[in-house]
PDB file of N, CA and C in Angstrom:
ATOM      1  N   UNK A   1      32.499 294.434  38.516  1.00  0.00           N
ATOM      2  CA  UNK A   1      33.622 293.906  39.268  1.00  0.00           C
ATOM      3  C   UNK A   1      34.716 293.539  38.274  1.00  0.00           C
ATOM      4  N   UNK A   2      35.772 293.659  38.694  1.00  0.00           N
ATOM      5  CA  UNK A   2      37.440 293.397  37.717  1.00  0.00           C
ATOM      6  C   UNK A   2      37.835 292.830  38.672  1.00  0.00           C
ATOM      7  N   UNK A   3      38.970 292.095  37.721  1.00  0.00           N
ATOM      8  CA  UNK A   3      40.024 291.610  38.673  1.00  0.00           C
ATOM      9  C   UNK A   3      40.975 291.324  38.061  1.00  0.00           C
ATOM     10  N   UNK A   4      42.405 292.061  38.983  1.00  0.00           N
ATOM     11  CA  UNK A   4      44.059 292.157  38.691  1.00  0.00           C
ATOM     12  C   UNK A   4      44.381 291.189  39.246  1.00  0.00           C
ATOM     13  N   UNK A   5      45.294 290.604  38.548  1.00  0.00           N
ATOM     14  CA  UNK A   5      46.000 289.542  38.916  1.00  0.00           C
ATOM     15  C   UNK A   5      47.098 289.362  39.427  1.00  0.00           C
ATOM     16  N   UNK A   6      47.808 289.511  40.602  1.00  0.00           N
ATOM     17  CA  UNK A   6      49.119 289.293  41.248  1.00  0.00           C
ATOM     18  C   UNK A   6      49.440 290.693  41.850  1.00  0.00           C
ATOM     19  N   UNK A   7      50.361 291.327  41.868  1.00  0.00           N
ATOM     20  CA  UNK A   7      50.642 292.508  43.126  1.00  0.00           C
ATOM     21  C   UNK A   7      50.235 293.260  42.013  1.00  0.00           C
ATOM     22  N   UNK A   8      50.260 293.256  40.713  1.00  0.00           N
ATOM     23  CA  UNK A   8      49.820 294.464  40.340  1.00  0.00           C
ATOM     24  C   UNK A   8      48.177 295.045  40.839  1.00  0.00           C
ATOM     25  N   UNK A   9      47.650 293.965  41.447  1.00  0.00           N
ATOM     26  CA  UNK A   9      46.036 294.487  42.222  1.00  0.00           C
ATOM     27  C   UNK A   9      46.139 295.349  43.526  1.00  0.00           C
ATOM     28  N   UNK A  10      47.429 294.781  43.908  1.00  0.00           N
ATOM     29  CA  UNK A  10      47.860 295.725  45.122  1.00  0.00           C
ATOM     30  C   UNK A  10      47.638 296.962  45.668  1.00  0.00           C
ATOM     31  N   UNK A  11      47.434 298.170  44.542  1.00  0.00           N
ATOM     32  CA  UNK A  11      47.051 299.112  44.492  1.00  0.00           C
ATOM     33  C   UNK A  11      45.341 299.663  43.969  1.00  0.00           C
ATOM     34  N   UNK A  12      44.687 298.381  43.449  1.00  0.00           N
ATOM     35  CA  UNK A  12      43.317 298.434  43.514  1.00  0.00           C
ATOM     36  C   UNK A  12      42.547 298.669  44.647  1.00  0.00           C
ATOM     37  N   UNK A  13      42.749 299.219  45.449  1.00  0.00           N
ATOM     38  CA  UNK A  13      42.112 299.188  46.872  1.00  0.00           C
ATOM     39  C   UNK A  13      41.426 301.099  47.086  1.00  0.00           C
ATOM     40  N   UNK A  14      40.757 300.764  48.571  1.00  0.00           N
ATOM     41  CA  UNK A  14      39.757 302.114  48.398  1.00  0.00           C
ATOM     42  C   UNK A  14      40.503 302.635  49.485  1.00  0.00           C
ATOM     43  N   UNK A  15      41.958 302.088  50.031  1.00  0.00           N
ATOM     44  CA  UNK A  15      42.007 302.655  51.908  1.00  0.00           C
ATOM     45  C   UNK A  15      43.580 302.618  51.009  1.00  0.00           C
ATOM     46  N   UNK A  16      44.424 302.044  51.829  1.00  0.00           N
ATOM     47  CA  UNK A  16      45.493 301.843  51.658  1.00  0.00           C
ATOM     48  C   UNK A  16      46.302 300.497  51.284  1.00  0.00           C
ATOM     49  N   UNK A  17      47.173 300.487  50.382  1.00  0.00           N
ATOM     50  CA  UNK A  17      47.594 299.779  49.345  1.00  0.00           C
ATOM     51  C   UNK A  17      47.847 297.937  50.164  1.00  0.00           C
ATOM     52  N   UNK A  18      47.392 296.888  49.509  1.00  0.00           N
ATOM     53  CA  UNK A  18      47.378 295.628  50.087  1.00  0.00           C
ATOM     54  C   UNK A  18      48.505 295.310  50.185  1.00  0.00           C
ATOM     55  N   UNK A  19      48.734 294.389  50.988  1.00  0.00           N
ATOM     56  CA  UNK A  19      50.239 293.971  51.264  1.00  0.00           C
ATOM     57  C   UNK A  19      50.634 292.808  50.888  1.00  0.00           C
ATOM     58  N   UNK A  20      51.715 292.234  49.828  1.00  0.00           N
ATOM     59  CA  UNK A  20      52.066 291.177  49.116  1.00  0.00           C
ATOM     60  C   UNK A  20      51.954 290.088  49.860  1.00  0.00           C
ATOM     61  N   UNK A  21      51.442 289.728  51.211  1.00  0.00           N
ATOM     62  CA  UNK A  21      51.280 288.709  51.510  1.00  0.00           C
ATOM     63  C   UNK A  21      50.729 288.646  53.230  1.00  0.00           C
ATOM     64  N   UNK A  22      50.018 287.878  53.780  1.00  0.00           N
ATOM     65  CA  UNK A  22      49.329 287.999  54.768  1.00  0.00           C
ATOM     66  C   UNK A  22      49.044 286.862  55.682  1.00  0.00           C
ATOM     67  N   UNK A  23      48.867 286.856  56.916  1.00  0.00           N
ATOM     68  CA  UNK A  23      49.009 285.930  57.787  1.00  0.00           C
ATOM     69  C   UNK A  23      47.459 284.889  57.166  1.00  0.00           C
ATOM     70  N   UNK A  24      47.923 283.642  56.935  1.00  0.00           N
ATOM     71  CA  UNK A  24      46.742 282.707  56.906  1.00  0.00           C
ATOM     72  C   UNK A  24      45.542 282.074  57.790  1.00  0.00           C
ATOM     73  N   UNK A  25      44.588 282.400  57.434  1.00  0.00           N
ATOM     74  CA  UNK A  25      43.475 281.851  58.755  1.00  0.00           C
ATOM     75  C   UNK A  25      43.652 281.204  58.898  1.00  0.00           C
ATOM     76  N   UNK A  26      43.838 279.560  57.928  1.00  0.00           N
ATOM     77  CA  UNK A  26      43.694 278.145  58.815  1.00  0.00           C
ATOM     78  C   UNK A  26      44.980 277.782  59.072  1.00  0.00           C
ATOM     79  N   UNK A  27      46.074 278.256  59.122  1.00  0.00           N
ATOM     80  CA  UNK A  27      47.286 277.680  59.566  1.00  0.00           C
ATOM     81  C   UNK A  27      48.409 278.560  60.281  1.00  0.00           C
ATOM     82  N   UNK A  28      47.969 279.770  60.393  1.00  0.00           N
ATOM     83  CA  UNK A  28      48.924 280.814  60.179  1.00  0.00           C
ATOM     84  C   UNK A  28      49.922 281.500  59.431  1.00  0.00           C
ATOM     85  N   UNK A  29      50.321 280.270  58.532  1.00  0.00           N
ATOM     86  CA  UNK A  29      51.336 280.239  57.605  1.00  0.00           C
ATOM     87  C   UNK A  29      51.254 281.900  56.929  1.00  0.00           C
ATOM     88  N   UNK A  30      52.028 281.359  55.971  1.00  0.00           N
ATOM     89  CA  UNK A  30      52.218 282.844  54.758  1.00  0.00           C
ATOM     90  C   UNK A  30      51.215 282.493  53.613  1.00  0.00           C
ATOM     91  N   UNK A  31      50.230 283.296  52.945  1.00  0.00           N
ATOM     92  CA  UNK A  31      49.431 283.657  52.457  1.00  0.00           C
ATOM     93  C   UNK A  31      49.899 284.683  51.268  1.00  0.00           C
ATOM     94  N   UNK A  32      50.090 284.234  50.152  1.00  0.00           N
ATOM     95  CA  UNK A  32      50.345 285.248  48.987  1.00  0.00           C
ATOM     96  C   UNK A  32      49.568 285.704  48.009  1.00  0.00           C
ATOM     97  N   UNK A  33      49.480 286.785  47.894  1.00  0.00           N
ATOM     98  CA  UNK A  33      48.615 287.341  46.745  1.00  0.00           C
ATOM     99  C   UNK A  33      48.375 286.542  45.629  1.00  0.00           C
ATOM    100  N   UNK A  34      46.895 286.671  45.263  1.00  0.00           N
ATOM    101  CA  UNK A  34      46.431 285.458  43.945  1.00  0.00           C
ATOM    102  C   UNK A  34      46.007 286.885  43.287  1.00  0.00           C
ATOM    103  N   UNK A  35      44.792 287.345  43.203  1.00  0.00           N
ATOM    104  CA  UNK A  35      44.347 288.495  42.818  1.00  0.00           C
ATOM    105  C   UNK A  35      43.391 289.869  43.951  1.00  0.00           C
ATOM    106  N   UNK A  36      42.799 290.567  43.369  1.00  0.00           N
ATOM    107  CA  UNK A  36      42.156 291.658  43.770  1.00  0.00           C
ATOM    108  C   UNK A  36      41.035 292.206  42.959  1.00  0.00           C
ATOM    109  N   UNK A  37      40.143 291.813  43.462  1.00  0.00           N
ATOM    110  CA  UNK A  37      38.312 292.074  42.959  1.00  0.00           C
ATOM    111  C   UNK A  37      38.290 293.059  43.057  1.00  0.00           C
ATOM    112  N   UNK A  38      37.535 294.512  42.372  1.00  0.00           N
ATOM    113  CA  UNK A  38      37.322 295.621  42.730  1.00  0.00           C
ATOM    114  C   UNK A  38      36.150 296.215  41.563  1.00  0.00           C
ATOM    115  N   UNK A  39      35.625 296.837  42.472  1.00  0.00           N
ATOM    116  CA  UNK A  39      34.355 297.431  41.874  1.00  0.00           C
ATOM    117  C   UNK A  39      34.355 299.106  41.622  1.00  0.00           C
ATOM    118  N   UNK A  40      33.603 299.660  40.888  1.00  0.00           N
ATOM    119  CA  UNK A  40      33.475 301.032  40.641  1.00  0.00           C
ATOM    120  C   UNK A  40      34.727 302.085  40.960  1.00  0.00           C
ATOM    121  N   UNK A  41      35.819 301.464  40.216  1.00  0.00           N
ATOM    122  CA  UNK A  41      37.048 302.207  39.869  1.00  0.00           C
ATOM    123  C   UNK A  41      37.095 302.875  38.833  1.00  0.00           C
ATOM    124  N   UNK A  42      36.335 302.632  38.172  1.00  0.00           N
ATOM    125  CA  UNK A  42      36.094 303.235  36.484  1.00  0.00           C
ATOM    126  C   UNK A  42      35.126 304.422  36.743  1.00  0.00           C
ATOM    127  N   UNK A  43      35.280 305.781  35.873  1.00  0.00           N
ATOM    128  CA  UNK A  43      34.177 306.495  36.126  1.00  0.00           C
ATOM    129  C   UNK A  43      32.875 305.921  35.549  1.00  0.00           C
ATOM    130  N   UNK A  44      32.746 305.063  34.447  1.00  0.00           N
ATOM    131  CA  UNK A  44      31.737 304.613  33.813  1.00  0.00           C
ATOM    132  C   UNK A  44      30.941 303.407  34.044  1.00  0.00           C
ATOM    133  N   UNK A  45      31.355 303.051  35.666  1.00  0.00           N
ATOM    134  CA  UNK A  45      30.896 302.177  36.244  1.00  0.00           C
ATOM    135  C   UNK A  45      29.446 302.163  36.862  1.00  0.00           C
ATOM    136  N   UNK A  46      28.377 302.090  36.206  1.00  0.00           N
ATOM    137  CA  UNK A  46      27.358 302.045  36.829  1.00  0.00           C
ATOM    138  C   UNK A  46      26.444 300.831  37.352  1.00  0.00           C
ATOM    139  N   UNK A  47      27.511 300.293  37.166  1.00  0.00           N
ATOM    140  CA  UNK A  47      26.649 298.894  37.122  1.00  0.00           C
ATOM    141  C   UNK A  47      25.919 298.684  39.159  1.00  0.00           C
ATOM    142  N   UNK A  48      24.865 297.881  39.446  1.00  0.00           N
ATOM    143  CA  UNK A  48      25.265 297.733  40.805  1.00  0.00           C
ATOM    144  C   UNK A  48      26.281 297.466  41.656  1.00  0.00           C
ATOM    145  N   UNK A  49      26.310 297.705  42.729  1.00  0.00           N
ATOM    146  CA  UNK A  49      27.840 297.739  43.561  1.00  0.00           C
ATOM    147  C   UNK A  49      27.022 296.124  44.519  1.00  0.00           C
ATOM    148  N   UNK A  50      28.404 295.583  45.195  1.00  0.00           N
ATOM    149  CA  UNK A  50      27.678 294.509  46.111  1.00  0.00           C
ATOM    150  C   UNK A  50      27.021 295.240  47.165  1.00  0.00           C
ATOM    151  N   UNK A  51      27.491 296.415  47.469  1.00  0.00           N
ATOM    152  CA  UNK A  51      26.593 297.118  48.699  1.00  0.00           C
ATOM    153  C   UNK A  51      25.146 296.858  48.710  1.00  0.00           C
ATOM    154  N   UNK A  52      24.404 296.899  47.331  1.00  0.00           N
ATOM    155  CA  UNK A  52      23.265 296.723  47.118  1.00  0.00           C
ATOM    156  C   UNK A  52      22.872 295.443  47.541  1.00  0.00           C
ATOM    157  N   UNK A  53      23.035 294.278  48.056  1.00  0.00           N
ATOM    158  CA  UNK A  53      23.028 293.487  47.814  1.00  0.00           C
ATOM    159  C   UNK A  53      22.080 292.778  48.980  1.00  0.00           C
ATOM    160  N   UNK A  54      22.389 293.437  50.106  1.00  0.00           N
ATOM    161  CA  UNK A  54      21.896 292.908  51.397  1.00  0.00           C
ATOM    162  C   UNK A  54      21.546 294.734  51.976  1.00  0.00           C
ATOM    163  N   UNK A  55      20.459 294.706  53.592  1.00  0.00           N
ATOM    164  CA  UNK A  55      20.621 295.515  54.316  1.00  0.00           C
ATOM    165  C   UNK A  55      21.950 295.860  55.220  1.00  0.00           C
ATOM    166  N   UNK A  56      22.218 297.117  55.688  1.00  0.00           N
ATOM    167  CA  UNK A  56      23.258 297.034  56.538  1.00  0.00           C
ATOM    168  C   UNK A  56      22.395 298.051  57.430  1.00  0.00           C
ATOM    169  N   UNK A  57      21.628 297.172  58.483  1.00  0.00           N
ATOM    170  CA  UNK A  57      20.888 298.122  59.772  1.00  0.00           C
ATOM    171  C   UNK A  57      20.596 297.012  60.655  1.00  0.00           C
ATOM    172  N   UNK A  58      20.666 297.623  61.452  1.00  0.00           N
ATOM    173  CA  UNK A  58      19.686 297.212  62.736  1.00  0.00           C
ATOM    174  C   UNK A  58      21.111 296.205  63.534  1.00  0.00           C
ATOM    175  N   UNK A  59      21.055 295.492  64.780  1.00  0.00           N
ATOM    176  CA  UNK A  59      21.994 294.949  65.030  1.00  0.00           C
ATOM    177  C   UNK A  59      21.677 293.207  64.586  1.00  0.00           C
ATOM    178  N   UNK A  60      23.232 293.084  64.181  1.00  0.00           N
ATOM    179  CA  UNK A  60      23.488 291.751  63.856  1.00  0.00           C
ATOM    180  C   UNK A  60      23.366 291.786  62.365  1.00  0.00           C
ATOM    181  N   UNK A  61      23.088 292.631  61.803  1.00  0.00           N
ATOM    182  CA  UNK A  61      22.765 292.985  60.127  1.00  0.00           C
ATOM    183  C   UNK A  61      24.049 293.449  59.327  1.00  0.00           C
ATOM    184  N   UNK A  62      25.365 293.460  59.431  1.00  0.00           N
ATOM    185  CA  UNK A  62      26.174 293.890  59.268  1.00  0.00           C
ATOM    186  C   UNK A  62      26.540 293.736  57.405  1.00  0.00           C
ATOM    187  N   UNK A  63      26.726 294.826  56.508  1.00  0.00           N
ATOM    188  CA  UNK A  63      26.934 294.315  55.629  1.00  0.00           C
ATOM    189  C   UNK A  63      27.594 295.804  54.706  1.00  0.00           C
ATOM    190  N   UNK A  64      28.304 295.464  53.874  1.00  0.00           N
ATOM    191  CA  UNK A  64      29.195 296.620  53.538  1.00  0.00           C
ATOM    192  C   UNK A  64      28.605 298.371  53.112  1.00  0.00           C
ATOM    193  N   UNK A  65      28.738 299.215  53.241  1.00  0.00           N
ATOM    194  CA  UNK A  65      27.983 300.520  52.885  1.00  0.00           C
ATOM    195  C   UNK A  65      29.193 301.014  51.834  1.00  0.00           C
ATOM    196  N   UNK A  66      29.316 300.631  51.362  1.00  0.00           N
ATOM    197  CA  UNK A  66      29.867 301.594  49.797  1.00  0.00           C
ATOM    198  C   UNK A  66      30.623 300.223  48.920  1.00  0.00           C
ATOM    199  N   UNK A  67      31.443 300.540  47.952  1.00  0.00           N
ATOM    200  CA  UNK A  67      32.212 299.894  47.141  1.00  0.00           C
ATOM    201  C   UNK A  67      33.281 299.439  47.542  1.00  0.00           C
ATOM    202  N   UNK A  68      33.797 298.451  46.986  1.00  0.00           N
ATOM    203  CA  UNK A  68      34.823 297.365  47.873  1.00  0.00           C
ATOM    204  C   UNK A  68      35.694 296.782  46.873  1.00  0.00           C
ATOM    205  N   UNK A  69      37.088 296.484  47.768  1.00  0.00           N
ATOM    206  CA  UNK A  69      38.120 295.878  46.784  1.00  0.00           C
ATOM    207  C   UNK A  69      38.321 294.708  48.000  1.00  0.00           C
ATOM    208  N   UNK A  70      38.402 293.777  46.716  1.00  0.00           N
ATOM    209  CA  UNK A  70      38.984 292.299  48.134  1.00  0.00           C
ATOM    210  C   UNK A  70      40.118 291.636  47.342  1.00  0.00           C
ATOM    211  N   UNK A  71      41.325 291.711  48.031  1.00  0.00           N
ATOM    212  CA  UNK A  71      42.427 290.875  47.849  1.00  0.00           C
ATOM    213  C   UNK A  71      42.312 289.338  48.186  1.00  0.00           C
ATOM    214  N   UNK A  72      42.341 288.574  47.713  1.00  0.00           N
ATOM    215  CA  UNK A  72      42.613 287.127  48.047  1.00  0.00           C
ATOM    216  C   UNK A  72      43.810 286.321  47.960  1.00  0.00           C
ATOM    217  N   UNK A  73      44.290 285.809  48.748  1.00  0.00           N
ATOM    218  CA  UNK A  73      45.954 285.143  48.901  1.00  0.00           C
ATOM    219  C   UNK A  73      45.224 283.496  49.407  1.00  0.00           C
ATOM    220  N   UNK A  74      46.485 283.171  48.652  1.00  0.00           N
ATOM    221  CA  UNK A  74      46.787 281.320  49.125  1.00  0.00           C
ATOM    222  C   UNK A  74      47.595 280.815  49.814  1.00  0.00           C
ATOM    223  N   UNK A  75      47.560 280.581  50.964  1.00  0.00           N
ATOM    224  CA  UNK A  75      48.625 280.015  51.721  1.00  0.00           C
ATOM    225  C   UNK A  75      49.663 278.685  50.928  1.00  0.00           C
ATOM    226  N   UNK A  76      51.120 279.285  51.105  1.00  0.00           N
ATOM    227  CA  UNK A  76      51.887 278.069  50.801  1.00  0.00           C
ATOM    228  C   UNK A  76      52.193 277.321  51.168  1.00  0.00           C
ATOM    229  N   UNK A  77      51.597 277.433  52.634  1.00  0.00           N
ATOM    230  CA  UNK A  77      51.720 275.583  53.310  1.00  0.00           C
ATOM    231  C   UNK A  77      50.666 274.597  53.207  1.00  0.00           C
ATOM    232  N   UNK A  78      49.260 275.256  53.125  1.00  0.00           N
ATOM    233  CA  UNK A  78      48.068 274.535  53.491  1.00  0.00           C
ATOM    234  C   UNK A  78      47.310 274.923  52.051  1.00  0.00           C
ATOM    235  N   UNK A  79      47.853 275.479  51.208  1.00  0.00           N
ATOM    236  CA  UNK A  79      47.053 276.162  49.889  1.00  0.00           C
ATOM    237  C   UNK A  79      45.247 276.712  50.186  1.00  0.00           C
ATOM    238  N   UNK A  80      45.008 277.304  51.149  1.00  0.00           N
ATOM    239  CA  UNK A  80      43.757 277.585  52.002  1.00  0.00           C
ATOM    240  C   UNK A  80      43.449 279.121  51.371  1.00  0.00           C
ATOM    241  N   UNK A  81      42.328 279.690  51.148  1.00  0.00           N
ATOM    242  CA  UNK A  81      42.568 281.207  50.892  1.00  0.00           C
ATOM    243  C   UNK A  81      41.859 282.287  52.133  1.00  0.00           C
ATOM    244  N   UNK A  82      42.864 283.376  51.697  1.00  0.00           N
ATOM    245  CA  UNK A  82      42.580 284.412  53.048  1.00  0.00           C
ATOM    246  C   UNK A  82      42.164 285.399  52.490  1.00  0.00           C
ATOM    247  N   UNK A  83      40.969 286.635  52.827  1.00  0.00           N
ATOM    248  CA  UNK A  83      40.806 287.651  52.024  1.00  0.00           C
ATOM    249  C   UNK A  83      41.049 288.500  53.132  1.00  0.00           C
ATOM    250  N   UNK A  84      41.248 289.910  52.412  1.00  0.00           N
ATOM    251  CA  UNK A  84      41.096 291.463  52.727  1.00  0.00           C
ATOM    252  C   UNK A  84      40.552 291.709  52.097  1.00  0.00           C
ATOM    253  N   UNK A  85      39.941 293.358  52.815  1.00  0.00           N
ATOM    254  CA  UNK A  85      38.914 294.128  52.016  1.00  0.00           C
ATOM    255  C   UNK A  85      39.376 295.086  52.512  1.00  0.00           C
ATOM    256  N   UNK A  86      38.402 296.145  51.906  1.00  0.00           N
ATOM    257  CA  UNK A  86      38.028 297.526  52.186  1.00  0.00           C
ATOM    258  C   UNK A  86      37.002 298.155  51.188  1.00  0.00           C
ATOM    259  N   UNK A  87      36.486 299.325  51.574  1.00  0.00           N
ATOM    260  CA  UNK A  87      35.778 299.516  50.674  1.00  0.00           C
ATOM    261  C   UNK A  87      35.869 301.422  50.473  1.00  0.00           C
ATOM    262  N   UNK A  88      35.047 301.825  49.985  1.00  0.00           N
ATOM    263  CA  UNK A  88      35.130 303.096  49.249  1.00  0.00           C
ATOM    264  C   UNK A  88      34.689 304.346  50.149  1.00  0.00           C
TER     265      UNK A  88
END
């Protein structure tokens, strides 16, 4: 796992590019990019992925099936954090 710090993580993602800032869960407020976690971007990444981590079967078992980037933002009213994801 890595992690970019500020919009330059923006483009660390497995879907389409994160967006500089995002509606906040606990307040609604505005939510701005802090950084972006991301895993097996490197070809020489072999390390385990979090996929491994848990099952993803059966119902109520829900848990990611490939590699994942998560953006995290801080709200500037309530300083609270909000994530996105996606994965690979």
């Amino acid at each position: 796992m890595k992690v970019t710090i500020g919009e330059a993580g923006l483009t660390k993602t497995w879907q389409t590019k994160f967006p500089k800032t995002t509606k906040c869960k606990s307040c609604d407020g505005e939510a701005r990019i802090g950084f972006v976690a991301h895993e097996a971007m490197d070809k020489d990444d072999k390390k385990p992925h979090i996929c491994s981590l848990h099952p993803n079967e059966g119902e109520g078992c829900h848990w990611l099936h490939d590699c994942c980037a998560v953006a995290v933002y801080f709200c500037r009213d309530c300083l609270n954090p909000t994530a996105l994801y996606n994965q690979g």
